[in-house]
C-alpha atoms as a PDB file:
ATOM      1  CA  UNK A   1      84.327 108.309 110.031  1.00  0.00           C
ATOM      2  CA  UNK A   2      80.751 109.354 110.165  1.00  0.00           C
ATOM      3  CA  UNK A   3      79.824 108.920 106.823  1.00  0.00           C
ATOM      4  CA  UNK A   4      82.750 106.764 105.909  1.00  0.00           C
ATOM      5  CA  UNK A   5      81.473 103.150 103.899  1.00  0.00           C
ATOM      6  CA  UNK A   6      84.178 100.147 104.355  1.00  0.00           C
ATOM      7  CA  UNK A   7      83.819  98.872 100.975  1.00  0.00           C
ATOM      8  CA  UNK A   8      86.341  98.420  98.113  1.00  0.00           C
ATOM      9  CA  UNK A   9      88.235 101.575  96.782  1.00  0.00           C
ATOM     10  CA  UNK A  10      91.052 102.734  94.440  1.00  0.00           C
ATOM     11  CA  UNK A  11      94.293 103.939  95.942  1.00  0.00           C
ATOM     12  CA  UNK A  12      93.089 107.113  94.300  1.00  0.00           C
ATOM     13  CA  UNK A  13      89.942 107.486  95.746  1.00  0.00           C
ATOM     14  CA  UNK A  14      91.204 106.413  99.386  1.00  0.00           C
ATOM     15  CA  UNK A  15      93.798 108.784  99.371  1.00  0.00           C
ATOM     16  CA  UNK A  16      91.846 111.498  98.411  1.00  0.00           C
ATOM     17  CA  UNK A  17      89.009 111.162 101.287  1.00  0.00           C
ATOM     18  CA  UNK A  18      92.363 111.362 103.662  1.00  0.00           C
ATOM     19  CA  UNK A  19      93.506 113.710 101.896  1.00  0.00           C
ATOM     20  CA  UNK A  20      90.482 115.635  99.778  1.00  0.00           C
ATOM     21  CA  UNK A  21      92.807 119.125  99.445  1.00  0.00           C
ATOM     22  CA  UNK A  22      95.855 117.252  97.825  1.00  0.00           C
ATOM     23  CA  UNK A  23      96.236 116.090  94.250  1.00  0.00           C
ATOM     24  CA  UNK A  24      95.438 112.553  93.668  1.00  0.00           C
ATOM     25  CA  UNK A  25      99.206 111.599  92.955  1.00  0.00           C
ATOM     26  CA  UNK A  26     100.496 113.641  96.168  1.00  0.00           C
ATOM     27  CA  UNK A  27      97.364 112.105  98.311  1.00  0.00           C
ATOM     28  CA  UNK A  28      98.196 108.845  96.639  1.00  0.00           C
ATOM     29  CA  UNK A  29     102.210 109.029  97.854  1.00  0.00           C
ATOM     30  CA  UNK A  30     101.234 110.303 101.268  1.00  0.00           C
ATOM     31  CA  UNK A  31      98.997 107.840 101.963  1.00  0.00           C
ATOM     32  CA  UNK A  32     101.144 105.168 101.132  1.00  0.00           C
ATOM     33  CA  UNK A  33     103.693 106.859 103.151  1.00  0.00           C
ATOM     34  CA  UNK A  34     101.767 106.528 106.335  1.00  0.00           C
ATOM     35  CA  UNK A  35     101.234 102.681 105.533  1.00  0.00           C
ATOM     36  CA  UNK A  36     104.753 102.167 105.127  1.00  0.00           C
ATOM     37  CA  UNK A  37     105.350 103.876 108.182  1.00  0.00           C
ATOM     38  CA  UNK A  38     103.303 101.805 110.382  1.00  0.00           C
ATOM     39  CA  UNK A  39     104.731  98.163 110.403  1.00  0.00           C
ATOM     40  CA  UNK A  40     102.093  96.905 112.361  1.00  0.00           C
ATOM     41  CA  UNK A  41      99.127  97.733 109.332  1.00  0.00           C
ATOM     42  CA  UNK A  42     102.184  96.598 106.340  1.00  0.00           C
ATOM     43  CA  UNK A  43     102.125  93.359 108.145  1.00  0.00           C
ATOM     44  CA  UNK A  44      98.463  93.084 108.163  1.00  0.00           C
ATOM     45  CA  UNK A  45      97.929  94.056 105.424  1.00  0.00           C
ATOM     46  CA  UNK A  46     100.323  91.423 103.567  1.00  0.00           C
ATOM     47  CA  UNK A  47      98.548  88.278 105.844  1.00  0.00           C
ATOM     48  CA  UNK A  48      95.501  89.569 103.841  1.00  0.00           C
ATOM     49  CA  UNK A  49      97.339  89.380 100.478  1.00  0.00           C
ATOM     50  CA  UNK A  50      98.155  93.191  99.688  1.00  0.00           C
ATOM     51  CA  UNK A  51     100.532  93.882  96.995  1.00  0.00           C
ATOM     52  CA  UNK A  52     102.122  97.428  96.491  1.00  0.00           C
ATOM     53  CA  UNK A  53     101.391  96.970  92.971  1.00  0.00           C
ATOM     54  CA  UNK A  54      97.693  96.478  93.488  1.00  0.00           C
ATOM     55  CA  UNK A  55      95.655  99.580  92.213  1.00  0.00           C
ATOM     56  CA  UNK A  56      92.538  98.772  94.482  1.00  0.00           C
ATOM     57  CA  UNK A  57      91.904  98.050  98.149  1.00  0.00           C
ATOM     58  CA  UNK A  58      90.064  95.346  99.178  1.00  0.00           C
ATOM     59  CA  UNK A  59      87.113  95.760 101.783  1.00  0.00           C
ATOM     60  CA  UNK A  60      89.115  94.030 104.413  1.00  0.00           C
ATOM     61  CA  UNK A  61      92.129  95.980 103.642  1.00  0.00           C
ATOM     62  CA  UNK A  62      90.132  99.432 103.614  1.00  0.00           C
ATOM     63  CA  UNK A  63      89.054  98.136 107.430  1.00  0.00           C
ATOM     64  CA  UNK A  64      93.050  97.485 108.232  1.00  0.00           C
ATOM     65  CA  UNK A  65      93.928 100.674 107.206  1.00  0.00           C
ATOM     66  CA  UNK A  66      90.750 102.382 109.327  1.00  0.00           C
ATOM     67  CA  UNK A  67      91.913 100.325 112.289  1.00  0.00           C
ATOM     68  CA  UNK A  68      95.482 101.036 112.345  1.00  0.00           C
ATOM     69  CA  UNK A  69      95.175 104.845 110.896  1.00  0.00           C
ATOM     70  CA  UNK A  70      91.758 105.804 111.556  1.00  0.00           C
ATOM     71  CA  UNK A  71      89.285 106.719 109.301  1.00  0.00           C
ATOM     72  CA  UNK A  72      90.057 109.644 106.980  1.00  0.00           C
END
Protein backbone atom coordinates (compact mmCIF):
# COMPACT_ATOMS: atom_id res chain seq x y z
CA UNK A 1 0.00 0.00 0.00
CA UNK A 2 3.05 2.11 -0.35
CA UNK A 3 2.29 3.87 -3.28
CA UNK A 4 -1.38 3.09 -3.22
CA UNK A 5 -3.75 6.69 -3.69
CA UNK A 6 -7.44 6.27 -2.05
CA UNK A 7 -9.17 8.09 -4.67
CA UNK A 8 -11.99 7.07 -7.08
CA UNK A 9 -11.37 4.06 -9.50
CA UNK A 10 -13.08 1.75 -12.06
CA UNK A 11 -13.81 -1.82 -11.08
CA UNK A 12 -11.32 -2.38 -13.85
CA UNK A 13 -8.60 -0.51 -12.73
CA UNK A 14 -9.03 -1.70 -8.93
CA UNK A 15 -9.01 -5.10 -9.82
CA UNK A 16 -6.15 -4.97 -11.80
CA UNK A 17 -3.69 -3.26 -9.07
CA UNK A 18 -4.93 -6.52 -6.90
CA UNK A 19 -4.55 -8.38 -9.42
CA UNK A 20 -1.93 -6.68 -12.18
CA UNK A 21 -1.05 -10.46 -13.80
CA UNK A 22 -4.81 -11.33 -14.50
CA UNK A 23 -6.99 -10.10 -17.34
CA UNK A 24 -9.16 -7.26 -16.51
CA UNK A 25 -12.45 -9.44 -16.72
CA UNK A 26 -10.83 -12.39 -14.53
CA UNK A 27 -9.25 -9.57 -12.02
CA UNK A 28 -12.61 -7.89 -12.28
CA UNK A 29 -14.65 -11.39 -11.15
CA UNK A 30 -12.06 -12.18 -8.52
CA UNK A 31 -12.17 -9.16 -6.97
CA UNK A 32 -15.68 -9.05 -6.65
CA UNK A 33 -15.47 -12.49 -5.40
CA UNK A 34 -13.49 -11.55 -2.38
CA UNK A 35 -16.12 -8.68 -1.63
CA UNK A 36 -18.84 -11.00 -1.73
CA UNK A 37 -17.06 -13.18 0.42
CA UNK A 38 -16.54 -10.89 3.22
CA UNK A 39 -20.01 -9.85 4.68
CA UNK A 40 -18.61 -7.53 6.93
CA UNK A 41 -17.09 -5.02 3.76
CA UNK A 42 -20.77 -6.01 1.50
CA UNK A 43 -22.46 -4.47 4.42
CA UNK A 44 -20.32 -1.48 4.48
CA UNK A 45 -20.15 -1.01 1.57
CA UNK A 46 -24.11 -0.86 0.93
CA UNK A 47 -24.49 1.83 4.22
CA UNK A 48 -22.27 3.89 1.81
CA UNK A 49 -24.62 3.37 -1.18
CA UNK A 50 -22.69 0.67 -3.37
CA UNK A 51 -24.55 -0.94 -6.08
CA UNK A 52 -23.21 -4.15 -7.89
CA UNK A 53 -24.17 -2.49 -10.97
CA UNK A 54 -22.01 0.54 -10.37
CA UNK A 55 -18.92 0.58 -12.79
CA UNK A 56 -16.81 2.93 -10.45
CA UNK A 57 -15.77 2.99 -6.80
CA UNK A 58 -16.19 5.77 -4.84
CA UNK A 59 -13.21 7.19 -2.65
CA UNK A 60 -14.88 6.05 0.48
CA UNK A 61 -15.66 2.75 -0.93
CA UNK A 62 -11.96 2.26 -2.34
CA UNK A 63 -11.00 2.97 1.66
CA UNK A 64 -13.75 0.08 2.73
CA UNK A 65 -12.37 -2.24 0.56
CA UNK A 66 -8.49 -1.29 1.78
CA UNK A 67 -9.75 -1.67 5.33
CA UNK A 68 -11.50 -4.86 5.18
CA UNK A 69 -9.07 -6.53 2.35
CA UNK A 70 -6.01 -4.61 2.52
CA UNK A 71 -4.50 -2.72 0.04
CA UNK A 72 -3.65 -4.50 -3.22
Amino acid sequence: MNNFEIRSYTKKDLALRYFPSATPHTAVNRLMSWICRCQPLTAALAKQGYRKTSKWFSAREVRLIVEYLGGP
